[in-house]
C-alpha atoms as a PDB file:
ATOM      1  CA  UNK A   1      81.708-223.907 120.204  1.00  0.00           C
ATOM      2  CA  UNK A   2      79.622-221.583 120.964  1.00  0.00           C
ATOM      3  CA  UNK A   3      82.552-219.617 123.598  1.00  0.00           C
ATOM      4  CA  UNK A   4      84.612-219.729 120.350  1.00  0.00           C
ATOM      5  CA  UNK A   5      81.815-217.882 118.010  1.00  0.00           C
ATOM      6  CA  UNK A   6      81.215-215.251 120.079  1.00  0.00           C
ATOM      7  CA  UNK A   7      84.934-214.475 120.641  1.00  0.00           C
ATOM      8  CA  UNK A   8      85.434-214.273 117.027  1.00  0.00           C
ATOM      9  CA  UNK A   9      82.425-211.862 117.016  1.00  0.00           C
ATOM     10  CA  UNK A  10      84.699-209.808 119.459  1.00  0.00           C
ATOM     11  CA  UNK A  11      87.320-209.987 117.739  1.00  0.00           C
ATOM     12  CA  UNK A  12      85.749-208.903 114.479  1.00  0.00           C
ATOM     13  CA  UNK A  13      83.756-205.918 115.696  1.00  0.00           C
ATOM     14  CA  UNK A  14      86.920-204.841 117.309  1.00  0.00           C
ATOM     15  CA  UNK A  15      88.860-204.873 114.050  1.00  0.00           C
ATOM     16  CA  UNK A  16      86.205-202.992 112.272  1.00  0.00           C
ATOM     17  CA  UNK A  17      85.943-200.383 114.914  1.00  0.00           C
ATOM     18  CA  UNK A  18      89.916-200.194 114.446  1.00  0.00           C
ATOM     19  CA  UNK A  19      89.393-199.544 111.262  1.00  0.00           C
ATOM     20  CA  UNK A  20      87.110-197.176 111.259  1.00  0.00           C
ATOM     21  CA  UNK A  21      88.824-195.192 113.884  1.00  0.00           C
ATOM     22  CA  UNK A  22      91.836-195.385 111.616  1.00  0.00           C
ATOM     23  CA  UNK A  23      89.870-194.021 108.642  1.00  0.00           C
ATOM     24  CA  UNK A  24      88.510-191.056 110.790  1.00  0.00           C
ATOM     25  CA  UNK A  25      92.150-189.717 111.746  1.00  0.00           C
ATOM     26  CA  UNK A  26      92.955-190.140 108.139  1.00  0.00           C
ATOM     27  CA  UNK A  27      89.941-188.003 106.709  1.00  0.00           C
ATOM     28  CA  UNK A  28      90.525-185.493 109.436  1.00  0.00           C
ATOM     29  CA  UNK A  29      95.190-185.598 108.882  1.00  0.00           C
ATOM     30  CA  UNK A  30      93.961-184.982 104.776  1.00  0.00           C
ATOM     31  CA  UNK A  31      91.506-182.012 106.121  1.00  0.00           C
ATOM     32  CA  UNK A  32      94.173-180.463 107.622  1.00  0.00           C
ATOM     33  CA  UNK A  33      96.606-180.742 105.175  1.00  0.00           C
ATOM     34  CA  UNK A  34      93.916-179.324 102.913  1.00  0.00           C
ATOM     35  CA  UNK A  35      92.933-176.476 105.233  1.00  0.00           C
ATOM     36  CA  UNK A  36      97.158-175.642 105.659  1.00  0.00           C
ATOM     37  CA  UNK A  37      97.576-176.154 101.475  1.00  0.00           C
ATOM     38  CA  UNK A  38      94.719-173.474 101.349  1.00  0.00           C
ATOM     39  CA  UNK A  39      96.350-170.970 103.761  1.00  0.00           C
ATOM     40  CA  UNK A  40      99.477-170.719 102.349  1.00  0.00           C
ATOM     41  CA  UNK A  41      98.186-170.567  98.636  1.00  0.00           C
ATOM     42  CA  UNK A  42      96.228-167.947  99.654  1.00  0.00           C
ATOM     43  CA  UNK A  43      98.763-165.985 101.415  1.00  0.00           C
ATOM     44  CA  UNK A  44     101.459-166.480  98.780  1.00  0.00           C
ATOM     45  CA  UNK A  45      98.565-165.152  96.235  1.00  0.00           C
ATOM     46  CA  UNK A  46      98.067-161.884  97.771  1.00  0.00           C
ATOM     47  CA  UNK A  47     101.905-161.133  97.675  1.00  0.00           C
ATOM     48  CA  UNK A  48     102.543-162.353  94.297  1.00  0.00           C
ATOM     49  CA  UNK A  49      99.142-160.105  92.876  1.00  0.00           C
ATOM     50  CA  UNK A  50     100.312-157.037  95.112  1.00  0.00           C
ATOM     51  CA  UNK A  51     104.198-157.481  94.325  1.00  0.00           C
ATOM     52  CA  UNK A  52     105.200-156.989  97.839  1.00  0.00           C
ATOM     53  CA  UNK A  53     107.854-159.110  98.893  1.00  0.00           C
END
């Protein structure tokens, strides 16, 4: 029994550090996407308030 406990206690910290690793690529994929958003707002500002193009 006691083979069997600590393989589930394997098994579960490798699930949560799955999961964490998971939510880490998804924070940084959104900051991205955030950070590209901003760029091209920005950019598409400035031509829009200076009528060029």
């Amino acid at each position: 029994m006691i083979g069997l406990a600590a393989g589930s206690s394997e098994l579960i910290e490798h699930l949560l550090l799955d999961r964490v690793i998971k939510i880490v690529i998804v924070v940084a994929a959104l900051g991205f996407l955030a950070l590209g958003m901003l760029l091209v707002w920005r950019r598409a500002g400035r031509r829009s308030r200076n009528g060029r193009e």
